[in-house]
N, C-alpha and C. Protein backbone atom coordinates (compact mmCIF):
# COMPACT_ATOMS: atom_id res chain seq x y z
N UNK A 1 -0.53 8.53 147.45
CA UNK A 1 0.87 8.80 147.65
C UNK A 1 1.62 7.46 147.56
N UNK A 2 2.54 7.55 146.90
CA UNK A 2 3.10 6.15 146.47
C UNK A 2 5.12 6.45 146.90
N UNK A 3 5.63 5.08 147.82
CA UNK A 3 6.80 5.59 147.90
C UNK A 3 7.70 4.71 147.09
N UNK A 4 9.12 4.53 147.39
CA UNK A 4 10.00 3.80 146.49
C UNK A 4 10.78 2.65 147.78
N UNK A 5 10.94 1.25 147.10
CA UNK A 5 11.20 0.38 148.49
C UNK A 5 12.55 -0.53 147.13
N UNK A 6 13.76 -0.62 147.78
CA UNK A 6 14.80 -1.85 146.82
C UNK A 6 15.04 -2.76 147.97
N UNK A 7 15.43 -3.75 147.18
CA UNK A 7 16.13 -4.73 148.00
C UNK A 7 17.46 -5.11 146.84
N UNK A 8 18.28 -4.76 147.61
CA UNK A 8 19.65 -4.74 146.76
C UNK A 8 20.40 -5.58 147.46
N UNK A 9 20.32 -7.04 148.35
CA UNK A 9 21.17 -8.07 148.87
C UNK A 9 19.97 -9.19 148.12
N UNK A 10 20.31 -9.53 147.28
CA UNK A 10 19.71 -10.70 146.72
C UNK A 10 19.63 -12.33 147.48
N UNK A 11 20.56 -12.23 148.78
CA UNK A 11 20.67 -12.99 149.31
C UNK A 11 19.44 -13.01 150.41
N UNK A 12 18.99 -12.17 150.35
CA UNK A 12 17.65 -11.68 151.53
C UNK A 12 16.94 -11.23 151.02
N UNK A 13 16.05 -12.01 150.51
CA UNK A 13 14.76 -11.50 150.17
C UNK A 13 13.84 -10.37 150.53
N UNK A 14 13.93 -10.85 151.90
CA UNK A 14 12.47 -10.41 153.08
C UNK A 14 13.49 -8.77 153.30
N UNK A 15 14.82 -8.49 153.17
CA UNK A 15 14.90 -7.51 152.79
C UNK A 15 14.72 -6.50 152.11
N UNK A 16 14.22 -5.82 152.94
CA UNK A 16 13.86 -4.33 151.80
C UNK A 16 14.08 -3.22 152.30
N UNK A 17 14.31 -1.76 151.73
CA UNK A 17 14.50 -0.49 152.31
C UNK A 17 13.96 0.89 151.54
N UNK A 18 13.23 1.85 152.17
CA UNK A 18 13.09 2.74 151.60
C UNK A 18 13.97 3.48 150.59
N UNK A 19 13.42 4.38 149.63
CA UNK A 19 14.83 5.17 148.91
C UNK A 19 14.58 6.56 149.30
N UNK A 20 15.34 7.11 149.92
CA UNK A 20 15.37 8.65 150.33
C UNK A 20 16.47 9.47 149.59
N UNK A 21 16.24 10.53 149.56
CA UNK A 21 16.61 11.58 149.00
C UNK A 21 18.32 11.63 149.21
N UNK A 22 18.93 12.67 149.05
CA UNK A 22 20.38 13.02 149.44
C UNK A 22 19.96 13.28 150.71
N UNK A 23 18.83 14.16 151.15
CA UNK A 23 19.29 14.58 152.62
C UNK A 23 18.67 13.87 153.49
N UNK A 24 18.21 12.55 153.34
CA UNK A 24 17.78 11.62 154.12
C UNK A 24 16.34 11.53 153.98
N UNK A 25 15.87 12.27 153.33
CA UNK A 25 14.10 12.47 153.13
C UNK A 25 13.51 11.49 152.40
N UNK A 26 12.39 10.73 152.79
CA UNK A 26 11.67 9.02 152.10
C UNK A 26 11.14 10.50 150.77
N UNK A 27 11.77 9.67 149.44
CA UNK A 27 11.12 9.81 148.71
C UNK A 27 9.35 9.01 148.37
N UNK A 28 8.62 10.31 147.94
CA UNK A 28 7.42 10.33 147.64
C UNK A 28 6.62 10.72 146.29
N UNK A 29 5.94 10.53 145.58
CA UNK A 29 5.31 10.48 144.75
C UNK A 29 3.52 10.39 144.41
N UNK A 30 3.35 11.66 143.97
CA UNK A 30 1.44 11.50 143.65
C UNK A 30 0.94 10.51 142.69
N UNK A 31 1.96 10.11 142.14
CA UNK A 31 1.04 8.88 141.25
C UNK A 31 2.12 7.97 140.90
N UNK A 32 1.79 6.58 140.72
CA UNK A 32 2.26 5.49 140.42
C UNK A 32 2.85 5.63 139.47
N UNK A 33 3.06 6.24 138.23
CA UNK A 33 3.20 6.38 137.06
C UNK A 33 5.03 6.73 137.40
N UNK A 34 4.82 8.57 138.29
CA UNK A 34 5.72 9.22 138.86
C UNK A 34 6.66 7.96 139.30
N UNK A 35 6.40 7.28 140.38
CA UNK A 35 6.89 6.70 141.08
C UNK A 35 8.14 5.88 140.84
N UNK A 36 7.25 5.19 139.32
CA UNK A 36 8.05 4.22 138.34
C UNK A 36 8.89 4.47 137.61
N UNK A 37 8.65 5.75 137.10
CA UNK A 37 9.67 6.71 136.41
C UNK A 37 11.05 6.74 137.26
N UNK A 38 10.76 7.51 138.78
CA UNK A 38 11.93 7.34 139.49
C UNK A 38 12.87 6.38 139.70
N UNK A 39 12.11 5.14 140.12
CA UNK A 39 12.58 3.72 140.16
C UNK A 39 13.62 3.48 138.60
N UNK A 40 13.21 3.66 137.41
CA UNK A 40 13.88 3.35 136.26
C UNK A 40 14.73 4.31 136.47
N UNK A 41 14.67 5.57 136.66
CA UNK A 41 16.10 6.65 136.79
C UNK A 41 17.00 6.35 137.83
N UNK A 42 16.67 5.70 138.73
CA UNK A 42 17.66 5.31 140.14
C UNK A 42 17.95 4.47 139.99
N UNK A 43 17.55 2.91 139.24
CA UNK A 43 17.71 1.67 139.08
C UNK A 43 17.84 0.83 138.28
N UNK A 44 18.00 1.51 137.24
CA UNK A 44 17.63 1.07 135.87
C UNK A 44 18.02 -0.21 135.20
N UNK A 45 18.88 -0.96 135.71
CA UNK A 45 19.72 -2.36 135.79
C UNK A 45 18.68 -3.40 136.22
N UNK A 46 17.84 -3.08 137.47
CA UNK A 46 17.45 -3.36 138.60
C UNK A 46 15.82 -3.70 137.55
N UNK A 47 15.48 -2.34 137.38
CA UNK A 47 14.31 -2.21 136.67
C UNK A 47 14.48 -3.30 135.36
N UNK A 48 15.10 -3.06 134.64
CA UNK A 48 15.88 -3.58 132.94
C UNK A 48 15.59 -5.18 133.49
N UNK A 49 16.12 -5.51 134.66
CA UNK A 49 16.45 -7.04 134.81
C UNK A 49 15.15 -7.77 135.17
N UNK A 50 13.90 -6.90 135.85
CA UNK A 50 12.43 -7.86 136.49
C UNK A 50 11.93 -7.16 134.53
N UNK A 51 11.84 -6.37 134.12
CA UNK A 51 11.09 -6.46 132.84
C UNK A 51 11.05 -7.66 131.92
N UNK A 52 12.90 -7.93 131.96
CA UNK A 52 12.82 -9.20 131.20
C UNK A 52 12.69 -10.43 131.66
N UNK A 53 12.36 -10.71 132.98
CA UNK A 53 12.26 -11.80 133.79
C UNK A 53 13.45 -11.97 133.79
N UNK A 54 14.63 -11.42 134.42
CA UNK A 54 16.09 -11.79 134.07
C UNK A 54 16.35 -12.44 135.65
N UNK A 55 15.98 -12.51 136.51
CA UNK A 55 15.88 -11.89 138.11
C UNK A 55 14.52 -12.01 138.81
N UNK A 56 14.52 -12.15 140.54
CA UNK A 56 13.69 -11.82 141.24
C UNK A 56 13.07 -10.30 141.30
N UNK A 57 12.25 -9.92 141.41
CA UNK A 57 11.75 -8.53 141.67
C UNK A 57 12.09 -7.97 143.04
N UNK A 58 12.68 -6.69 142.83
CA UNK A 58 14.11 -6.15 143.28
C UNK A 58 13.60 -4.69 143.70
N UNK A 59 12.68 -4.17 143.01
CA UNK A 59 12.38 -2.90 142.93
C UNK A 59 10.94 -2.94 143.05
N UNK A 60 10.20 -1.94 143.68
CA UNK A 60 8.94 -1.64 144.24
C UNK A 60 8.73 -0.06 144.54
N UNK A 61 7.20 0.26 144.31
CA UNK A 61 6.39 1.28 144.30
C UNK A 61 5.09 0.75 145.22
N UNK A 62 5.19 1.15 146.15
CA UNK A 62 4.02 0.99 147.14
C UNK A 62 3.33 2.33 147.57
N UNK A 63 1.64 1.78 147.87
CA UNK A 63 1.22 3.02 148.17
C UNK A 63 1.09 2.95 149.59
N UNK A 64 1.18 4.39 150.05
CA UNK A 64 1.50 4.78 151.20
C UNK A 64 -0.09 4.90 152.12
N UNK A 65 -0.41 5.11 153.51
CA UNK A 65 -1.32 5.80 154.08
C UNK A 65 -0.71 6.77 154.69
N UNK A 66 -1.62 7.74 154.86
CA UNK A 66 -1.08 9.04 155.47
C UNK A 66 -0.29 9.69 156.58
N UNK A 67 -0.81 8.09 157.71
CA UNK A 67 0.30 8.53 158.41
C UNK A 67 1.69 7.82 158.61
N UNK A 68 1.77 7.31 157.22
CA UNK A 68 3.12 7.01 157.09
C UNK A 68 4.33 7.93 156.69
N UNK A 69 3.67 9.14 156.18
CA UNK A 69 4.31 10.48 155.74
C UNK A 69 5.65 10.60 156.72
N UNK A 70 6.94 11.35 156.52
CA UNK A 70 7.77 11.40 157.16
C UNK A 70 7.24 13.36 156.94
């Protein structure tokens, strides 16, 4: 299970935050593949900018343990 984590204040690194749904729900994903897909549909600037080395890496897919489940 793999979830979705941005850090969108470039000024703070060590910042980071889950991405949840509209109704507040941690988005989740069965495979890494999934995961990344989402990340490019939600972020795609974000994504576009660590592909080309334009930027720090901004966007993340981590895998989860189980009882991290919400």
């Amino acid at each position: 299970m793999y979830k979705l984590q941005v850090q969108e204040d470039d000024k703070d690194p060590q910042l980071w935050h889950d991405v949840r749904d509209a109704d507040g729900k941690l988005l989740t994903f069965e495979t890494e593949a999934a995961a990344h897909a989402k990340l490019e549909e939600l972020y795609p600037i974000l994504v576009k900018m660590e592909r080309y080395a334009a930027g720090p890496k901004r966007t993340r897919a981590i895998s989860m343990y189980a009882e991290e489940k919400e």
